[in-house]
N, C-alpha and C. Protein backbone atom coordinates (compact mmCIF):
# COMPACT_ATOMS: atom_id res chain seq x y z
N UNK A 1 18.76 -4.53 12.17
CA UNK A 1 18.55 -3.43 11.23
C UNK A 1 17.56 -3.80 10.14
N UNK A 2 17.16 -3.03 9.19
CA UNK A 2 16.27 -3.00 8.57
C UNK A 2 16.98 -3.45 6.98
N UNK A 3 16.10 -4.24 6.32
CA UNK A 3 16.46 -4.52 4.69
C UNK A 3 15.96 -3.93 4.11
N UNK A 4 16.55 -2.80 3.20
CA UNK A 4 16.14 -1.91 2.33
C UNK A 4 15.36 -2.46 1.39
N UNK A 5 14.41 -3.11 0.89
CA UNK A 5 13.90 -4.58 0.20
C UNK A 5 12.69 -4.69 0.18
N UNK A 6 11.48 -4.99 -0.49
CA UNK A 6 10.35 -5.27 -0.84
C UNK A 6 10.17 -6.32 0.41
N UNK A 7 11.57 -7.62 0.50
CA UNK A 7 11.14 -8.72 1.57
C UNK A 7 11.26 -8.00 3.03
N UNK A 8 12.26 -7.14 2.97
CA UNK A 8 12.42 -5.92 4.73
C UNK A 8 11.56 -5.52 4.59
N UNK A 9 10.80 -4.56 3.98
CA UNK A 9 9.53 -3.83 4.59
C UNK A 9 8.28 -4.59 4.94
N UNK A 10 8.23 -6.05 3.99
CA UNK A 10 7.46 -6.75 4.82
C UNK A 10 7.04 -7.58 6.02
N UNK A 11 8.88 -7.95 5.36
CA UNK A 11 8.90 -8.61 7.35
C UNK A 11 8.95 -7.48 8.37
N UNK A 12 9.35 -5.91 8.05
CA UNK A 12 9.21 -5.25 9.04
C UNK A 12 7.65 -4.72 9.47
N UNK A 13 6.81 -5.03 8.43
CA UNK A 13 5.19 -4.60 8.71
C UNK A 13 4.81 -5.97 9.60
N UNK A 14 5.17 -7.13 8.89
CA UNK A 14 4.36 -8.24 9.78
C UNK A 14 4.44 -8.49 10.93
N UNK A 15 5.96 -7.43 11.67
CA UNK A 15 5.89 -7.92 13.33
C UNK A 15 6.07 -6.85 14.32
N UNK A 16 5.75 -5.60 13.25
CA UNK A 16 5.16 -4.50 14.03
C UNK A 16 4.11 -4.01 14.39
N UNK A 17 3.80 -3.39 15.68
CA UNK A 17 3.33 -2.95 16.42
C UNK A 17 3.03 -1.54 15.84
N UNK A 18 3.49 -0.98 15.41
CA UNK A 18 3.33 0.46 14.61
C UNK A 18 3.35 0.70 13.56
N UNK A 19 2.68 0.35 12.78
CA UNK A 19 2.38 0.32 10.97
C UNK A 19 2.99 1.59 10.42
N UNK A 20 2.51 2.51 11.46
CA UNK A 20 2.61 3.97 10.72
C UNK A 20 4.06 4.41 11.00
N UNK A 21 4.58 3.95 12.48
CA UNK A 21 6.11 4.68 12.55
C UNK A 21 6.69 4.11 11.34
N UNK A 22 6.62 2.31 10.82
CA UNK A 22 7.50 1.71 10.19
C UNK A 22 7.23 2.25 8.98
N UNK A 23 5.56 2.75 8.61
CA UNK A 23 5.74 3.35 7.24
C UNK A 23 6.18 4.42 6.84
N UNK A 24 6.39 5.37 7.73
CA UNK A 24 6.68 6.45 8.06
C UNK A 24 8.52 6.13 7.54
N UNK A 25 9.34 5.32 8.64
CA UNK A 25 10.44 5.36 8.19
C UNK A 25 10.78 4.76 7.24
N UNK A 26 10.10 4.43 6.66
CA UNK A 26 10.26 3.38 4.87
C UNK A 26 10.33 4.46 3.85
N UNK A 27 9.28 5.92 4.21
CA UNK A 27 8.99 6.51 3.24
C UNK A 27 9.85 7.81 3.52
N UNK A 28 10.18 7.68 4.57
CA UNK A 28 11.26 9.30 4.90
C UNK A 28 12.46 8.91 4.81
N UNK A 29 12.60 7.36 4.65
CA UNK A 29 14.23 7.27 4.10
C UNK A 29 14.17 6.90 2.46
N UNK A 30 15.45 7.70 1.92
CA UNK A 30 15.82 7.13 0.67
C UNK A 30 15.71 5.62 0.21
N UNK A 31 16.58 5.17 0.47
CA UNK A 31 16.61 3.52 0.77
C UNK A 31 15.13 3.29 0.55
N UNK A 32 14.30 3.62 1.34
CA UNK A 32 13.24 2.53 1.75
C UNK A 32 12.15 3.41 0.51
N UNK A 33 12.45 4.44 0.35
CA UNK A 33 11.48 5.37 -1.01
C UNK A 33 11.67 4.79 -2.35
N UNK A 34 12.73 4.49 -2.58
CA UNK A 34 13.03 4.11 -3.74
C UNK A 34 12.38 2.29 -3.89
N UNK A 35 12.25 1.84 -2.45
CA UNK A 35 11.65 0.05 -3.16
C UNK A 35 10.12 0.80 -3.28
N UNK A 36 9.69 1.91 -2.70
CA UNK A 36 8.05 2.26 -2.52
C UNK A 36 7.77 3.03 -4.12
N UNK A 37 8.78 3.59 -4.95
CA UNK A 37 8.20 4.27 -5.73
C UNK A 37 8.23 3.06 -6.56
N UNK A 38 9.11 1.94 -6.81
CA UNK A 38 8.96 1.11 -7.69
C UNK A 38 7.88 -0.33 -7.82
N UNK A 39 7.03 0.23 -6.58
CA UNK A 39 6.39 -0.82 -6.25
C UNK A 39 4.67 -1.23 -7.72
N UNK A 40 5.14 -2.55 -7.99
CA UNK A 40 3.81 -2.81 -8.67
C UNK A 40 2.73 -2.75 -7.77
N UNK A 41 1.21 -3.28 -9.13
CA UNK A 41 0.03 -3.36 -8.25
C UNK A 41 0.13 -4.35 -7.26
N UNK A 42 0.88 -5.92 -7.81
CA UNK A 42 1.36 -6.95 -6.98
C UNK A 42 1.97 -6.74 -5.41
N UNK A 43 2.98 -6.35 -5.92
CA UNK A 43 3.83 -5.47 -4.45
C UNK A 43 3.31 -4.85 -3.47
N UNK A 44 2.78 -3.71 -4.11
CA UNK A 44 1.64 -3.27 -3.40
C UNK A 44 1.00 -3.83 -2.49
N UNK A 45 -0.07 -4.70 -3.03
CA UNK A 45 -0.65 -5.70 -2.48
C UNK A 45 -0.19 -6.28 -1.51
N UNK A 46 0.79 -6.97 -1.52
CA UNK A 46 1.74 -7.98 -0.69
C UNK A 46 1.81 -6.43 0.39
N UNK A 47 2.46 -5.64 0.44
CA UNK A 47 2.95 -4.87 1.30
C UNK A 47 1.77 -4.63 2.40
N UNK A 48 0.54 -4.37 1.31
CA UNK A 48 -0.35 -3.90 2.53
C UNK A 48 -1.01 -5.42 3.40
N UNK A 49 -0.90 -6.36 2.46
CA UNK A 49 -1.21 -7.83 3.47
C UNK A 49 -0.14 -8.00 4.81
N UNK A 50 0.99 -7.75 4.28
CA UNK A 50 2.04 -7.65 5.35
C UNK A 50 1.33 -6.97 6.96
N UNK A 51 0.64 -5.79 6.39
CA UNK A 51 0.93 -5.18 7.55
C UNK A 51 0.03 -5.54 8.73
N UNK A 52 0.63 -5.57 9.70
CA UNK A 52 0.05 -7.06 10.95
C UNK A 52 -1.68 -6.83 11.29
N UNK A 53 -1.92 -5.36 11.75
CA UNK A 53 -2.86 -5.08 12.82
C UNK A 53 -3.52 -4.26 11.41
N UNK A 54 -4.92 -5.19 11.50
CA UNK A 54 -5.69 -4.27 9.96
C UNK A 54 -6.20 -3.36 10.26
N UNK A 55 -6.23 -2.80 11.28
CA UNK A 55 -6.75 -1.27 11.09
C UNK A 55 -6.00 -0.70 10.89
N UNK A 56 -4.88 -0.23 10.97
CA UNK A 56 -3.76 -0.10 10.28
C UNK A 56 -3.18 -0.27 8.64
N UNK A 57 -3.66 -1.13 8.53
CA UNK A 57 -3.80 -1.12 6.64
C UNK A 57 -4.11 0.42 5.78
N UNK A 58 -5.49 0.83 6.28
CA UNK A 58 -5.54 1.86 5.36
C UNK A 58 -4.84 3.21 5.25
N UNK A 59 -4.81 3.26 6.56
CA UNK A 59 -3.21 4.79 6.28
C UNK A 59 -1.79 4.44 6.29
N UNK A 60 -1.75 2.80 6.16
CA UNK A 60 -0.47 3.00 6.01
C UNK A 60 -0.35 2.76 4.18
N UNK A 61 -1.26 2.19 4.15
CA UNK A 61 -2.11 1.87 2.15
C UNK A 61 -1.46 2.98 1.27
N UNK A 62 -2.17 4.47 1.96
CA UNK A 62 -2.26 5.71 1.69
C UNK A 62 -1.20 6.29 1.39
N UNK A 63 -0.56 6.06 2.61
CA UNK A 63 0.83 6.26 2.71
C UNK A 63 1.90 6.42 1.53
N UNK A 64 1.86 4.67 1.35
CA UNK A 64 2.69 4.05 -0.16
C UNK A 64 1.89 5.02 -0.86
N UNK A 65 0.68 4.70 -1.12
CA UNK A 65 -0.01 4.64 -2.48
C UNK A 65 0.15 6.04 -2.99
N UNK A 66 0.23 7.12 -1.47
CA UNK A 66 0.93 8.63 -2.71
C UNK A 66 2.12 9.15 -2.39
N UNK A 67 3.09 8.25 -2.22
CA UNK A 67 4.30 8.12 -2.72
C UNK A 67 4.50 7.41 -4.06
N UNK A 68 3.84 6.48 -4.39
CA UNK A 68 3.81 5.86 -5.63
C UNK A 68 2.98 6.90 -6.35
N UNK A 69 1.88 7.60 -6.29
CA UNK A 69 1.47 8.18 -7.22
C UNK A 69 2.26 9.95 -7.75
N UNK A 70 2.98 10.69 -6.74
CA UNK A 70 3.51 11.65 -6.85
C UNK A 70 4.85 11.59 -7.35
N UNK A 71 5.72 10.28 -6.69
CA UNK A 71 7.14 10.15 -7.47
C UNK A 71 7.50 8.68 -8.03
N UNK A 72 6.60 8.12 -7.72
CA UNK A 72 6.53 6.48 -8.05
C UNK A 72 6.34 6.83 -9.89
N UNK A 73 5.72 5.29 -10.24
CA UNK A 73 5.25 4.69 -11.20
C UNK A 73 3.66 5.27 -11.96
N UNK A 74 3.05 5.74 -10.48
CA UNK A 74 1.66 6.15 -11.05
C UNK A 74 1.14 4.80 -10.06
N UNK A 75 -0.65 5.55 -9.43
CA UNK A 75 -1.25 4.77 -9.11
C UNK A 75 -2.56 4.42 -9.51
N UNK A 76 -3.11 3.28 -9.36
CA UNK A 76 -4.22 3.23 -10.42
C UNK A 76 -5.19 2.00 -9.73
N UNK A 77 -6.12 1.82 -10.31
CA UNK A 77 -7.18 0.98 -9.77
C UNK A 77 -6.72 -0.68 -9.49
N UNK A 78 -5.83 -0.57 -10.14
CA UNK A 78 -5.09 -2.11 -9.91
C UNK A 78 -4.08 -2.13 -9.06
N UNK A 79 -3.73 -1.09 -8.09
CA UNK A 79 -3.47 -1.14 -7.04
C UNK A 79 -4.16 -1.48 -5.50
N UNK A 80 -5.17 -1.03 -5.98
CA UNK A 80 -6.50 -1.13 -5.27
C UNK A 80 -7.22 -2.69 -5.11
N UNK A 81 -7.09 -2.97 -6.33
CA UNK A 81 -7.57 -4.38 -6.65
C UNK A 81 -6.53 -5.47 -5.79
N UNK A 82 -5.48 -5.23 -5.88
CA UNK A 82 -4.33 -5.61 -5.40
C UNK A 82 -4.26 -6.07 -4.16
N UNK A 83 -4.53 -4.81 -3.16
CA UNK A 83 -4.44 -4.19 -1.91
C UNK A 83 -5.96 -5.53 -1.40
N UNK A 84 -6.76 -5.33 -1.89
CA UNK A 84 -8.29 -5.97 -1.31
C UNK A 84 -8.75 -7.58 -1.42
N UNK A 85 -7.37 -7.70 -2.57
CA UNK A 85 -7.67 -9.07 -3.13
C UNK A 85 -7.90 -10.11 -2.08
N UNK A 86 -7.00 -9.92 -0.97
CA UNK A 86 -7.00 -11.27 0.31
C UNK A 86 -7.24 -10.20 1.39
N UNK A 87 -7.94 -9.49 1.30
CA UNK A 87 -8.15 -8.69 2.75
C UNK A 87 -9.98 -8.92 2.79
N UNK A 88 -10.15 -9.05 4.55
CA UNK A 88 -11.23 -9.61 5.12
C UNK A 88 -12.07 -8.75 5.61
N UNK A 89 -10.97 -8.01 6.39
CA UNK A 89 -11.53 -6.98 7.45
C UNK A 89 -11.78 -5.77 7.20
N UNK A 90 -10.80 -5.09 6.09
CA UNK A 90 -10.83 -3.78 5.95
C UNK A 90 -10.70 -3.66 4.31
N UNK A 91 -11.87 -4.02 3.69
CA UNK A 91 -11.72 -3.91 2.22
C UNK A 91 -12.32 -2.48 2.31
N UNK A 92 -13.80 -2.18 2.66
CA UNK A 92 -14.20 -1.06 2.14
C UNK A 92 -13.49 0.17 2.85
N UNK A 93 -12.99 0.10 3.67
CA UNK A 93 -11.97 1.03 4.35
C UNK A 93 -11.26 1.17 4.00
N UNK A 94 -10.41 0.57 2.80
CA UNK A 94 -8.91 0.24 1.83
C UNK A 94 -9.66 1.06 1.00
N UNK A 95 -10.65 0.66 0.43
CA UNK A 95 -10.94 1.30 -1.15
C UNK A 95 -11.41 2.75 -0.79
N UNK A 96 -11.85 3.08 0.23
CA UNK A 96 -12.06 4.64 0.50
C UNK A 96 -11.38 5.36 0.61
N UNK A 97 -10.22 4.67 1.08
CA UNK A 97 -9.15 5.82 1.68
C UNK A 97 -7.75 5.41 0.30
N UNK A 98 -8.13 4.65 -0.28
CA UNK A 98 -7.22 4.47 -1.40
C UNK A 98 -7.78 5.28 -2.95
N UNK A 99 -9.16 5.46 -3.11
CA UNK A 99 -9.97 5.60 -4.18
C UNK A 99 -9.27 6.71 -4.78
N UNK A 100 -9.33 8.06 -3.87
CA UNK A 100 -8.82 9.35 -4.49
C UNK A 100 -7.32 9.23 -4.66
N UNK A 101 -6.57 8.54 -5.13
CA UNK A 101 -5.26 8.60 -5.17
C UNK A 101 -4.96 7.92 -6.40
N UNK A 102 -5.90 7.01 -6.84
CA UNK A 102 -6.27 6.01 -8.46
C UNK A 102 -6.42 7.35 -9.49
N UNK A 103 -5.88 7.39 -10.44
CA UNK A 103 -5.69 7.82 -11.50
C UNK A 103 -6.44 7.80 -12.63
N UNK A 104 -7.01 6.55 -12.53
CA UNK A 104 -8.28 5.81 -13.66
C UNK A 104 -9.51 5.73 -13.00
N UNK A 105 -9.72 6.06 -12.03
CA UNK A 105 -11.17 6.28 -11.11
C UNK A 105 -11.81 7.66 -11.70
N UNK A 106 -13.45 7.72 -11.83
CA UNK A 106 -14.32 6.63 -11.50
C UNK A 106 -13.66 5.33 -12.69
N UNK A 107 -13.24 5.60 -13.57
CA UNK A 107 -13.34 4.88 -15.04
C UNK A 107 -13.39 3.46 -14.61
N UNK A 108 -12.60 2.66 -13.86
CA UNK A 108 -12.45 1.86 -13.59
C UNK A 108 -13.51 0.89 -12.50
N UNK A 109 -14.20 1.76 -11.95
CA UNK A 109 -14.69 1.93 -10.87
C UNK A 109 -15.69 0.13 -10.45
N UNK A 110 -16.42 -0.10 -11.41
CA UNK A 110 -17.01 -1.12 -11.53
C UNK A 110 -16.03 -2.15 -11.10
N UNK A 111 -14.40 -2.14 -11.52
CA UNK A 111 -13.77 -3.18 -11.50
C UNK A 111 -13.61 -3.29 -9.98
N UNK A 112 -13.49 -2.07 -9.63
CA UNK A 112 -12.83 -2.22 -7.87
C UNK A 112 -14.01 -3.13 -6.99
N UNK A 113 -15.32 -2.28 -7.51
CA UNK A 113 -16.64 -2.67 -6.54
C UNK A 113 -16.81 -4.25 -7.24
N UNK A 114 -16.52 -4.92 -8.25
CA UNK A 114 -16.11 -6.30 -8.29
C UNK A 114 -16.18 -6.76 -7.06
N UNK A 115 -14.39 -6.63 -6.56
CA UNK A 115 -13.51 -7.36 -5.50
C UNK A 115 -14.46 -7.29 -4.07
């Protein structure tokens, strides 16, 4: 079974095969909504490194990221920063499909194109 848990959803991203079913049921269950709305930029981060197969990263990114921004904490460019910090493959594909969901964008904008 699954750990309702910042450490369950990651071990459940790192050895799945389906990014999107598992994000899917993280975010359509209670349990698993409530570790996603409380998630920092950190967390964040970690969550989307978790997830195994990187093409897969950016909609499942999306996913969290507007659940966090509609009933979460708020999402913002340091989520973003977060998300790209140790990613290889799919940075500019993260920040595209993550950009419109940042709160402080463009404002911030310089900081993201930094990373």
């Amino acid at each position: 079974g699954f750990q309702w848990s910042l450490e369950g959803i990651c071990r459940a991203l790192r050895t799945s095969v389906d990014a999107r079913g598992t994000t899917n049921r993280f975010v359509s269950d209670p349990r698993g909504r409530s570790v996603v709305v409380s998630l920092t930029p950190v967390s964040f981060g970690r969550m989307v490194g978790s997830i195994s197969i990187p093409m897969d990263r950016p909609e499942s990114a999306y996913n969290f990221g507007y659940v966090l921004r509609h009933e979460g904490k708020g999402f913002t460019s340091d989520h973003i920063v977060s998300a790209i910090a140790n990613e290889e493959d799919m940075k500019v594909e993260l920040v595209n499909k993550l950009a419109p969901l940042a709160s402080d964008l463009p404002a911030n904008k310089d900081r993201v194109l930094k990373h």
